[in-house]
Each structure stands twice: as C-alpha cells, then as structure tokens.
PDB file of N, CA and C in Angstrom:
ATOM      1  N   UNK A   1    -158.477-157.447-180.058  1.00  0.00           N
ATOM      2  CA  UNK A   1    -158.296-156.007-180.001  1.00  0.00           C
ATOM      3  C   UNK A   1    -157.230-155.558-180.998  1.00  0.00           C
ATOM      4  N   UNK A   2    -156.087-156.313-181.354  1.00  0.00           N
ATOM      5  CA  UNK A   2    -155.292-155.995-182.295  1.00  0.00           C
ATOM      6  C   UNK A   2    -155.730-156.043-183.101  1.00  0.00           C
ATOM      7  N   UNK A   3    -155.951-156.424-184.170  1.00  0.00           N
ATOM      8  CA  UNK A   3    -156.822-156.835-184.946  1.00  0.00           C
ATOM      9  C   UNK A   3    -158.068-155.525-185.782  1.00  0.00           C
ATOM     10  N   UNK A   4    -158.651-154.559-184.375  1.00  0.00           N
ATOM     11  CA  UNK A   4    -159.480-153.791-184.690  1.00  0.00           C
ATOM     12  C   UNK A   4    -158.430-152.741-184.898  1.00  0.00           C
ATOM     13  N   UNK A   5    -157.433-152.832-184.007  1.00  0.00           N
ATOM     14  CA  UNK A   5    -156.391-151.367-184.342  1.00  0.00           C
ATOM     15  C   UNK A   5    -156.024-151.469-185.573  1.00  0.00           C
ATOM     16  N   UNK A   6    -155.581-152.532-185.853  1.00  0.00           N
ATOM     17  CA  UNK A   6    -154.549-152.602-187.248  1.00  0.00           C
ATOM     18  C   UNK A   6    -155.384-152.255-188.565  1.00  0.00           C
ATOM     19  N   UNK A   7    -157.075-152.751-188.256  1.00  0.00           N
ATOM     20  CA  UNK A   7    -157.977-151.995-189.375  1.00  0.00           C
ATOM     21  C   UNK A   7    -158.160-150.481-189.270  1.00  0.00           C
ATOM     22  N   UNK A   8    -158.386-150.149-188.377  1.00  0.00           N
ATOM     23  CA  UNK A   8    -158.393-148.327-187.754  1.00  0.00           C
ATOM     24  C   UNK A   8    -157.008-147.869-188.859  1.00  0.00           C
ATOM     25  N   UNK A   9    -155.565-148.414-188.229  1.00  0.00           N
ATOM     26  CA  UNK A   9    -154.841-147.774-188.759  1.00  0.00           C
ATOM     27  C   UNK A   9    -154.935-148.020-190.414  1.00  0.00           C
ATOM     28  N   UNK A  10    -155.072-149.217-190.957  1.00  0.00           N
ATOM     29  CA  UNK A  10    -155.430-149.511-192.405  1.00  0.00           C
ATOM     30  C   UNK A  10    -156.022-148.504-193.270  1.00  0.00           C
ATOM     31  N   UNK A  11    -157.507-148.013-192.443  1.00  0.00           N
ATOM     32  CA  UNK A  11    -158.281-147.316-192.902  1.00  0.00           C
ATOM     33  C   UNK A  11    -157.824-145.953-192.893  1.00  0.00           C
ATOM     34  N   UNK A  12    -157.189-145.393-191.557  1.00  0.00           N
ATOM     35  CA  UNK A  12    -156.756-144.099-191.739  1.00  0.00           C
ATOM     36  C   UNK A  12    -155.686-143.714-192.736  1.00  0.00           C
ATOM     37  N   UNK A  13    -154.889-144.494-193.048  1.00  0.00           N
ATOM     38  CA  UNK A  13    -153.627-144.617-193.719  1.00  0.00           C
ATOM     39  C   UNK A  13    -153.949-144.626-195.176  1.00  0.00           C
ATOM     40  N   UNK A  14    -154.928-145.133-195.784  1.00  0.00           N
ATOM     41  CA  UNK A  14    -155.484-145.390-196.807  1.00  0.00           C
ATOM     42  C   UNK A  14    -155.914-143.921-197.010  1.00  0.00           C
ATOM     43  N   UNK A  15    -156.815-143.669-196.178  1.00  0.00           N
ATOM     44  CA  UNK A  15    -157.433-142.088-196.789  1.00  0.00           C
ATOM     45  C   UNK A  15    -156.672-141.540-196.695  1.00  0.00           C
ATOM     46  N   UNK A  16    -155.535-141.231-195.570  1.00  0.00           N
ATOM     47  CA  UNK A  16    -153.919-140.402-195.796  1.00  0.00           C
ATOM     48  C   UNK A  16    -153.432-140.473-197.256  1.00  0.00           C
ATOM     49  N   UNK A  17    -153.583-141.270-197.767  1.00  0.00           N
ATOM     50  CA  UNK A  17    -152.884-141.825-199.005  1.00  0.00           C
ATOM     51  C   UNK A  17    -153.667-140.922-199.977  1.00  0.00           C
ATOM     52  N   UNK A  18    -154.614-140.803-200.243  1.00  0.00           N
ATOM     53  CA  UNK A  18    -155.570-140.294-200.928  1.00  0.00           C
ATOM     54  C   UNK A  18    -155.439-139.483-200.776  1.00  0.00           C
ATOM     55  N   UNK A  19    -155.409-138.686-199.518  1.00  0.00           N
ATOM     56  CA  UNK A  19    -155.320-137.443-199.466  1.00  0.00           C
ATOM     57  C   UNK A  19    -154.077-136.673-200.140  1.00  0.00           C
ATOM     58  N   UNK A  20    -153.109-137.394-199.780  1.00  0.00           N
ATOM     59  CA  UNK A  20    -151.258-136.618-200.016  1.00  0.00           C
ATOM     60  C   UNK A  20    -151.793-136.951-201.226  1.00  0.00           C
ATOM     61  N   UNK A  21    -152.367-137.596-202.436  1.00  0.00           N
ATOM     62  CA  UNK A  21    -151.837-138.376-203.883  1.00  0.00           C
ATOM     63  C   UNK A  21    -153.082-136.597-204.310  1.00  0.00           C
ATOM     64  N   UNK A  22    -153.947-136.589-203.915  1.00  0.00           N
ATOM     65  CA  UNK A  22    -154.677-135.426-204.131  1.00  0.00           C
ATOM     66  C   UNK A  22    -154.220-134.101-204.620  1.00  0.00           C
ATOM     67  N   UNK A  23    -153.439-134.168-202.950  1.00  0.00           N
ATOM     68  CA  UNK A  23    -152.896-132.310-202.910  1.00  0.00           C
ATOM     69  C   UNK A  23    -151.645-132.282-203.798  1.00  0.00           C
ATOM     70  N   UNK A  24    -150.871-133.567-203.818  1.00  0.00           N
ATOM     71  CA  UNK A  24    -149.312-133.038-204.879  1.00  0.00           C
ATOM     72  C   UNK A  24    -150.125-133.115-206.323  1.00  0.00           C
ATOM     73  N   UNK A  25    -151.475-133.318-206.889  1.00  0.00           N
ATOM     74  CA  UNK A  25    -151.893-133.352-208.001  1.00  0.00           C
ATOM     75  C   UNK A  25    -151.717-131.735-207.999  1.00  0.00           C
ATOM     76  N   UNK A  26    -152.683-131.139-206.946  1.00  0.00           N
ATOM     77  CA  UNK A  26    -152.820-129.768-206.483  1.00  0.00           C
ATOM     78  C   UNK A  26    -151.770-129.011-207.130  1.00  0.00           C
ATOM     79  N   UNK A  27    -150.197-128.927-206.685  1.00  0.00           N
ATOM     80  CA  UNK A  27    -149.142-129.070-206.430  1.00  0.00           C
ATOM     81  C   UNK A  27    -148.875-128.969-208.259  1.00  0.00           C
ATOM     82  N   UNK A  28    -149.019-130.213-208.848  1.00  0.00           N
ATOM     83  CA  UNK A  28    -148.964-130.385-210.342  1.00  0.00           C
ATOM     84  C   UNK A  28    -149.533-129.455-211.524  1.00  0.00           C
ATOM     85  N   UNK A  29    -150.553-128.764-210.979  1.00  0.00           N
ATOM     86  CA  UNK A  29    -151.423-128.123-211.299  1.00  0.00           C
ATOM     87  C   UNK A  29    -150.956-126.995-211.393  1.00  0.00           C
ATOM     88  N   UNK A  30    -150.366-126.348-210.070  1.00  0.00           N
ATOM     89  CA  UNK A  30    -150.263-124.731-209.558  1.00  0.00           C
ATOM     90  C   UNK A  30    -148.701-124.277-209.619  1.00  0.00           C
ATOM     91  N   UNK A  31    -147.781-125.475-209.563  1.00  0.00           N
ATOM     92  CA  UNK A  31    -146.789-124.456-209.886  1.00  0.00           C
ATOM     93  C   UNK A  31    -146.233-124.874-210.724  1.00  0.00           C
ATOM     94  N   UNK A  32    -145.448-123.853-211.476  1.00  0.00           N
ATOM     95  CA  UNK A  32    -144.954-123.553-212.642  1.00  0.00           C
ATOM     96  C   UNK A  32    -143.242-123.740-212.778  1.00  0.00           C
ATOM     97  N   UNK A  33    -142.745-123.146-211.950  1.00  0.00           N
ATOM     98  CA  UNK A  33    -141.187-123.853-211.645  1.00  0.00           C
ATOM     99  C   UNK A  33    -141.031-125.144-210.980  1.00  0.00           C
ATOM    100  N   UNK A  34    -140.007-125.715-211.268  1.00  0.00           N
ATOM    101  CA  UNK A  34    -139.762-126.628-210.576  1.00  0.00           C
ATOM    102  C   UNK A  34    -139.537-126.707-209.252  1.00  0.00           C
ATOM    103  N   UNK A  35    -138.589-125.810-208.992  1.00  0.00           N
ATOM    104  CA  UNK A  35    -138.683-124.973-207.111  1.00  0.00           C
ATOM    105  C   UNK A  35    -139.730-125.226-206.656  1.00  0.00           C
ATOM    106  N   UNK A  36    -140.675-124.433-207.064  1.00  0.00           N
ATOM    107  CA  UNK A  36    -142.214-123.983-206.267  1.00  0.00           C
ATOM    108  C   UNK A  36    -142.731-125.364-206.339  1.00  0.00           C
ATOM    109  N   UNK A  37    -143.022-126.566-207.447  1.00  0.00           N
ATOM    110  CA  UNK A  37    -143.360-127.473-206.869  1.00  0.00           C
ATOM    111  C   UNK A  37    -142.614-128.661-206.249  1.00  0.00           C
ATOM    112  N   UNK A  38    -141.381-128.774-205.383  1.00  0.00           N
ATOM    113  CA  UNK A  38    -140.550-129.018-204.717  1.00  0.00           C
ATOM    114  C   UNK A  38    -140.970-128.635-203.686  1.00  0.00           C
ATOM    115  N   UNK A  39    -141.317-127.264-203.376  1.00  0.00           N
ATOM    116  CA  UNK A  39    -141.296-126.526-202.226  1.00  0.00           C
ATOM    117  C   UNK A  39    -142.897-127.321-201.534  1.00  0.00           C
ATOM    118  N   UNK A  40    -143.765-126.868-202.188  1.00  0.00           N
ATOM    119  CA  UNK A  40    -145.326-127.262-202.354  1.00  0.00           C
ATOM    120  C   UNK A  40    -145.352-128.617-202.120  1.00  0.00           C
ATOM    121  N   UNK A  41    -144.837-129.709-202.557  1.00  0.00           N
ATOM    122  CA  UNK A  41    -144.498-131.204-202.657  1.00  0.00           C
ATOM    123  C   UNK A  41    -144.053-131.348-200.892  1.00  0.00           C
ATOM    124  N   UNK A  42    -143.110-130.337-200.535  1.00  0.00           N
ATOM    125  CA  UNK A  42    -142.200-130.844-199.420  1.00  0.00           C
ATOM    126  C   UNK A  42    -143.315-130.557-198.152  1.00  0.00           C
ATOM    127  N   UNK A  43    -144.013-129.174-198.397  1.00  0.00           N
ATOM    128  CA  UNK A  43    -144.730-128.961-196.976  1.00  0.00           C
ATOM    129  C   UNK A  43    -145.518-130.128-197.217  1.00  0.00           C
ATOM    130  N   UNK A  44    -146.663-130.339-198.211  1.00  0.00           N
ATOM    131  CA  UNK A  44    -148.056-131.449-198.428  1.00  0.00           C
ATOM    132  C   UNK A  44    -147.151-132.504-197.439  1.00  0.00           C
ATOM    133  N   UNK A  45    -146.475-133.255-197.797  1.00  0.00           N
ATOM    134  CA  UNK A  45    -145.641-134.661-197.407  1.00  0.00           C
ATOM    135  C   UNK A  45    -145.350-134.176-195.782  1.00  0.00           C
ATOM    136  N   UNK A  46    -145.088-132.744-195.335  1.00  0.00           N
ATOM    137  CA  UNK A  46    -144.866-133.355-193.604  1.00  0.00           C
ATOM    138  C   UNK A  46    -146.168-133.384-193.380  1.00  0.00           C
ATOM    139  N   UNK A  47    -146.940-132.386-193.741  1.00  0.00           N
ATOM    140  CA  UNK A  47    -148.312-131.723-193.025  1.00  0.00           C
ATOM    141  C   UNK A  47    -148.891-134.202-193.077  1.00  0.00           C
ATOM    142  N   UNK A  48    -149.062-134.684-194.025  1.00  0.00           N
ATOM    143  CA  UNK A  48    -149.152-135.835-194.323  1.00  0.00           C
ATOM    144  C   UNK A  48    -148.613-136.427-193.643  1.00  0.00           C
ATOM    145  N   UNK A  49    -147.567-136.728-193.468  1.00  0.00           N
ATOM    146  CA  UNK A  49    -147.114-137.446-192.362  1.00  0.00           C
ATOM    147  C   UNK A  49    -147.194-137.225-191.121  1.00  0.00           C
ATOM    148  N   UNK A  50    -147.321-136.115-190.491  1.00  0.00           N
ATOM    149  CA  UNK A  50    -147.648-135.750-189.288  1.00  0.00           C
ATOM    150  C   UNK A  50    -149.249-136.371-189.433  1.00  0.00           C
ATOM    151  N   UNK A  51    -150.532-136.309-189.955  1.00  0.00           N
ATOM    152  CA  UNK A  51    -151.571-136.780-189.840  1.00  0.00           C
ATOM    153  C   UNK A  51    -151.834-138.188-190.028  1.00  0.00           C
ATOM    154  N   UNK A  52    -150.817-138.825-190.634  1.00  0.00           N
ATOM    155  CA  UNK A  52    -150.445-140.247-190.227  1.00  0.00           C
ATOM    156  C   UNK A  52    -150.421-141.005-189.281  1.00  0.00           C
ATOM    157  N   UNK A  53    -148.768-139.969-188.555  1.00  0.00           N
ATOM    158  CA  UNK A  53    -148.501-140.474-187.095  1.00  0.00           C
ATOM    159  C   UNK A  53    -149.707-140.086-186.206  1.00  0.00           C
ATOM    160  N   UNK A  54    -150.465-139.114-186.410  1.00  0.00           N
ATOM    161  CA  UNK A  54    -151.571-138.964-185.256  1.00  0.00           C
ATOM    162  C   UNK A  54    -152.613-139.884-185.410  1.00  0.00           C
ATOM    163  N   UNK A  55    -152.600-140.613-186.735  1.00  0.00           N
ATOM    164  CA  UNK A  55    -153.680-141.930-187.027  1.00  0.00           C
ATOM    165  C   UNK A  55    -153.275-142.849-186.335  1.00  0.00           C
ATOM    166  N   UNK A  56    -151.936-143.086-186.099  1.00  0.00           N
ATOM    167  CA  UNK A  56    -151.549-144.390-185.171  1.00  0.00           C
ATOM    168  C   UNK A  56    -151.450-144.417-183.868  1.00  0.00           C
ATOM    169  N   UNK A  57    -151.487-143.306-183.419  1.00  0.00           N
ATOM    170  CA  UNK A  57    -151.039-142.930-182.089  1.00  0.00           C
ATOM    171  C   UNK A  57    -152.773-142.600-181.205  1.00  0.00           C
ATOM    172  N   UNK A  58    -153.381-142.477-182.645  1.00  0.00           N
ATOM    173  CA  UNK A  58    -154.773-142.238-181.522  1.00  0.00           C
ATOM    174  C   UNK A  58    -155.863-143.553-181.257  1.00  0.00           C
ATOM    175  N   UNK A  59    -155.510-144.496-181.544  1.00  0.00           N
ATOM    176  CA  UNK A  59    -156.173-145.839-181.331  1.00  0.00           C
ATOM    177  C   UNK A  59    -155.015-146.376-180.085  1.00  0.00           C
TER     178      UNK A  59
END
C-alpha cells in the first residue's frame, strides 16, 4: 500500500511541477516590472503549494 501512495504522490507532484513551471512562464510573459512579476511569481507559488499539500493529504 505504501508503495501505491508514494506513486499517487510522485505523479501528482510531477504535474504540480508542470503546472507552477507553466504559469511563472505566464508570469514572464505578462509583466513588465519587476514588482508585478514578484508579485505574480509569489501568489502562482502558494496557490501551488497549497495544491501540493492537498495531493498528499488526499491519498
């Protein structure tokens, strides 16, 4: 049974990854000051980590 969790979390964590490496491209793209993509950078990374911790916590 461990074993199947630790792939669950593998897999979710992986597309997490993909996802955050995505949106700060987003991020790279759209803003123009350095601020704004700081700012943009900082929400992507909790909103991301919060969908992380709910990858581990739901197996």
């Amino acid at each position: 049974m461990d074993g199947t969790i630790r792939t669950k979390w593998k897999k979710c964590c992986a597309r997490e990854h993909e996802r955050l490496a995505a949106e700060l491209e987003t991020c790279d793209r759209l803003a123009a000051a350095p601020s704004k993509w700081h700012r943009c950078a900082r929400l992507i990374s909790r909103r991301s980590s919060r969908r992380a911790r709910d990858c581990m916590l739901q197996s």
